[in-house]
C-alpha atoms as a PDB file:
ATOM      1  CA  UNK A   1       0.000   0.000   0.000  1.00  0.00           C
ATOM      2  CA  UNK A   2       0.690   3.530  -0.554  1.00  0.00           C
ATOM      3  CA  UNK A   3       0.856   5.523   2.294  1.00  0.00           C
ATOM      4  CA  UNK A   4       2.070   9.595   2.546  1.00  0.00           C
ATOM      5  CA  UNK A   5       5.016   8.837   4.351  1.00  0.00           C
ATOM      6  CA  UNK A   6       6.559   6.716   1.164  1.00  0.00           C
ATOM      7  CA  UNK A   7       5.079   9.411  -0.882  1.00  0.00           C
ATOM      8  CA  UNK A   8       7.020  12.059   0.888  1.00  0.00           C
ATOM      9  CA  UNK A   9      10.477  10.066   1.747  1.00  0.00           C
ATOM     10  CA  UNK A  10      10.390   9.305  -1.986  1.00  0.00           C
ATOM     11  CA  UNK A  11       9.720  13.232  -2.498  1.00  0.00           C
ATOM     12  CA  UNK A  12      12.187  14.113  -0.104  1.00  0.00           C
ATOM     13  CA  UNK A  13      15.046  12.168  -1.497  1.00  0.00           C
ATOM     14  CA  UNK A  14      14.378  13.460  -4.792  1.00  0.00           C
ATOM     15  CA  UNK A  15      15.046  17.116  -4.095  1.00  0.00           C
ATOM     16  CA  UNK A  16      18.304  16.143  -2.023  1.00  0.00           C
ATOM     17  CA  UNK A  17      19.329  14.712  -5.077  1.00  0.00           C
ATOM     18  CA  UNK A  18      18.344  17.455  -7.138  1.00  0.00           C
ATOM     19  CA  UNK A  19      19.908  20.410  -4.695  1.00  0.00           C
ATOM     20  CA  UNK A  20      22.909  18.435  -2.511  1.00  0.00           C
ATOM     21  CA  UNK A  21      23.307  14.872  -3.721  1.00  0.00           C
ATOM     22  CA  UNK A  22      22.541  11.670  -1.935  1.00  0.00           C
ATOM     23  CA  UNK A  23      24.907   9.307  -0.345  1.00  0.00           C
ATOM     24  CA  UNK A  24      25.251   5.790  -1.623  1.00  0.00           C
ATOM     25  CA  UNK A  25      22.938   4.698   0.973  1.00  0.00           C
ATOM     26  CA  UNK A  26      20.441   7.095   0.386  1.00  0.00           C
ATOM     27  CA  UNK A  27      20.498   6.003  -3.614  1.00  0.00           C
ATOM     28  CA  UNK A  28      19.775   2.657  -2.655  1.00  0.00           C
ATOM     29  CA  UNK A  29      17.241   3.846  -0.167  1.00  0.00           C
ATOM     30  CA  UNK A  30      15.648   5.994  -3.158  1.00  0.00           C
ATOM     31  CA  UNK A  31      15.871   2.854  -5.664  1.00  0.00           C
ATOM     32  CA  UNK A  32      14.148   0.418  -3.192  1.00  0.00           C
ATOM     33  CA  UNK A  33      11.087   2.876  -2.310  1.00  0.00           C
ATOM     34  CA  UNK A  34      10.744   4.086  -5.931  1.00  0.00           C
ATOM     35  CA  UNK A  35      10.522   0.001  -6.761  1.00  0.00           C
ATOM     36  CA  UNK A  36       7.904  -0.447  -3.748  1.00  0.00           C
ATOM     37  CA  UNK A  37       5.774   2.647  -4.947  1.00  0.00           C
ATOM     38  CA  UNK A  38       5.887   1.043  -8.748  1.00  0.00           C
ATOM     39  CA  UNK A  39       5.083  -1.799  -7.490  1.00  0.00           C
ATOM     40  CA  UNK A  40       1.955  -0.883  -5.618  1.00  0.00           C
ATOM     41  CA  UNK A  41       0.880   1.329  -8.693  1.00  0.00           C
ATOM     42  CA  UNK A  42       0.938  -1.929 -10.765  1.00  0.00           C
ATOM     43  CA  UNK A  43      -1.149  -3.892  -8.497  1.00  0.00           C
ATOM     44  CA  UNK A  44      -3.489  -1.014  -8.726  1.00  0.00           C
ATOM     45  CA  UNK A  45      -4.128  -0.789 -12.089  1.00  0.00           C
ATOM     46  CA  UNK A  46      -4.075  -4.925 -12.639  1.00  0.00           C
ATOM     47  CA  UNK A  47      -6.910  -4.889 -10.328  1.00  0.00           C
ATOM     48  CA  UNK A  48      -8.688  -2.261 -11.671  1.00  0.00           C
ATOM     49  CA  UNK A  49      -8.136  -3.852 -15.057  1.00  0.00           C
ATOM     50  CA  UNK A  50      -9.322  -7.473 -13.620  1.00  0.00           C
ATOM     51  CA  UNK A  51     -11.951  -5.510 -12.015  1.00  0.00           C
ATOM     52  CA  UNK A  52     -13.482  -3.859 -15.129  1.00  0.00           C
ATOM     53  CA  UNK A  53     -12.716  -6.808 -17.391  1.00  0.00           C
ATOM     54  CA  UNK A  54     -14.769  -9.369 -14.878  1.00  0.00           C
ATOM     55  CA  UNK A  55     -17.472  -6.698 -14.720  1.00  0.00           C
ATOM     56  CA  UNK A  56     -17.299  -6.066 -18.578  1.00  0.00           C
ATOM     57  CA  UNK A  57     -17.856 -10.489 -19.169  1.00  0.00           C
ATOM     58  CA  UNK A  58     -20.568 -10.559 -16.591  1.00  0.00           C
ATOM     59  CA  UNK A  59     -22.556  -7.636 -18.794  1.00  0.00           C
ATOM     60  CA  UNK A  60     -21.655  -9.325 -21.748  1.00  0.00           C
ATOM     61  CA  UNK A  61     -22.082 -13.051 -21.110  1.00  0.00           C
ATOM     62  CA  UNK A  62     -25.265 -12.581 -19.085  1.00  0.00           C
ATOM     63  CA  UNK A  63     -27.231  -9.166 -20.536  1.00  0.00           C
ATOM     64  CA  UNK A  64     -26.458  -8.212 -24.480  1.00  0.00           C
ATOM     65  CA  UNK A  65     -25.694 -11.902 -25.783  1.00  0.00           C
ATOM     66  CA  UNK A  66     -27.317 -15.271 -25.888  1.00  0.00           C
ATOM     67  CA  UNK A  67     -26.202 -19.024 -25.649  1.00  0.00           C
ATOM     68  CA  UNK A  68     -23.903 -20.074 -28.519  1.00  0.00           C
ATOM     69  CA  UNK A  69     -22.663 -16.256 -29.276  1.00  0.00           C
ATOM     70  CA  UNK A  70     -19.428 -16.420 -31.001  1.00  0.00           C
ATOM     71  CA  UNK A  71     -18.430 -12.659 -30.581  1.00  0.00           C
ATOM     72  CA  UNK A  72     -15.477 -11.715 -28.913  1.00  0.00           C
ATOM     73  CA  UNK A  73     -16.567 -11.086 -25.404  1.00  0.00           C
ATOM     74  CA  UNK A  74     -18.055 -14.339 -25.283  1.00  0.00           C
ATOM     75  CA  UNK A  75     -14.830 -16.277 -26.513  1.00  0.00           C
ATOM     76  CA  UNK A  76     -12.624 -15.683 -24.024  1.00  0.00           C
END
């Protein structure tokens, strides 16, 4: 999960960088949260995207087609 305090470490470290430098183990710090926040947006999105795509096969498997329908939706 994303919570502020990644959000602003994450922030923080990027305008040391930008205005004094980081130490090595700040980089490494920076590279490890930057790969945790990525990885959090990802799982977002896939389960938004499993989200809408289940909701999209119920509508279309159950509502707009009938048995034996051959279209895309219904195919997969």
């Amino acid at each position: 999960m994303i919570d502020r305090d990644l959000i602003e470490r994450i922030n923080y470290l990027a305008w040391k960088k930008k205005h004094e430098g980081l130490t090595a183990e700040e980089a490494e710090e920076q590279k490890k949260l930057r790969d945790i926040y990525l990885r959090n947006i990802r799982q977002q999105v896939k389960a938004s995207l499993d989200a809408l795509k289940q909701a999209q096969q119920g509508q279309h498997k159950n509502k707009e087609h009938g048995h034996g329908c051959n279209c895309h939706h219904c195919k997969n």
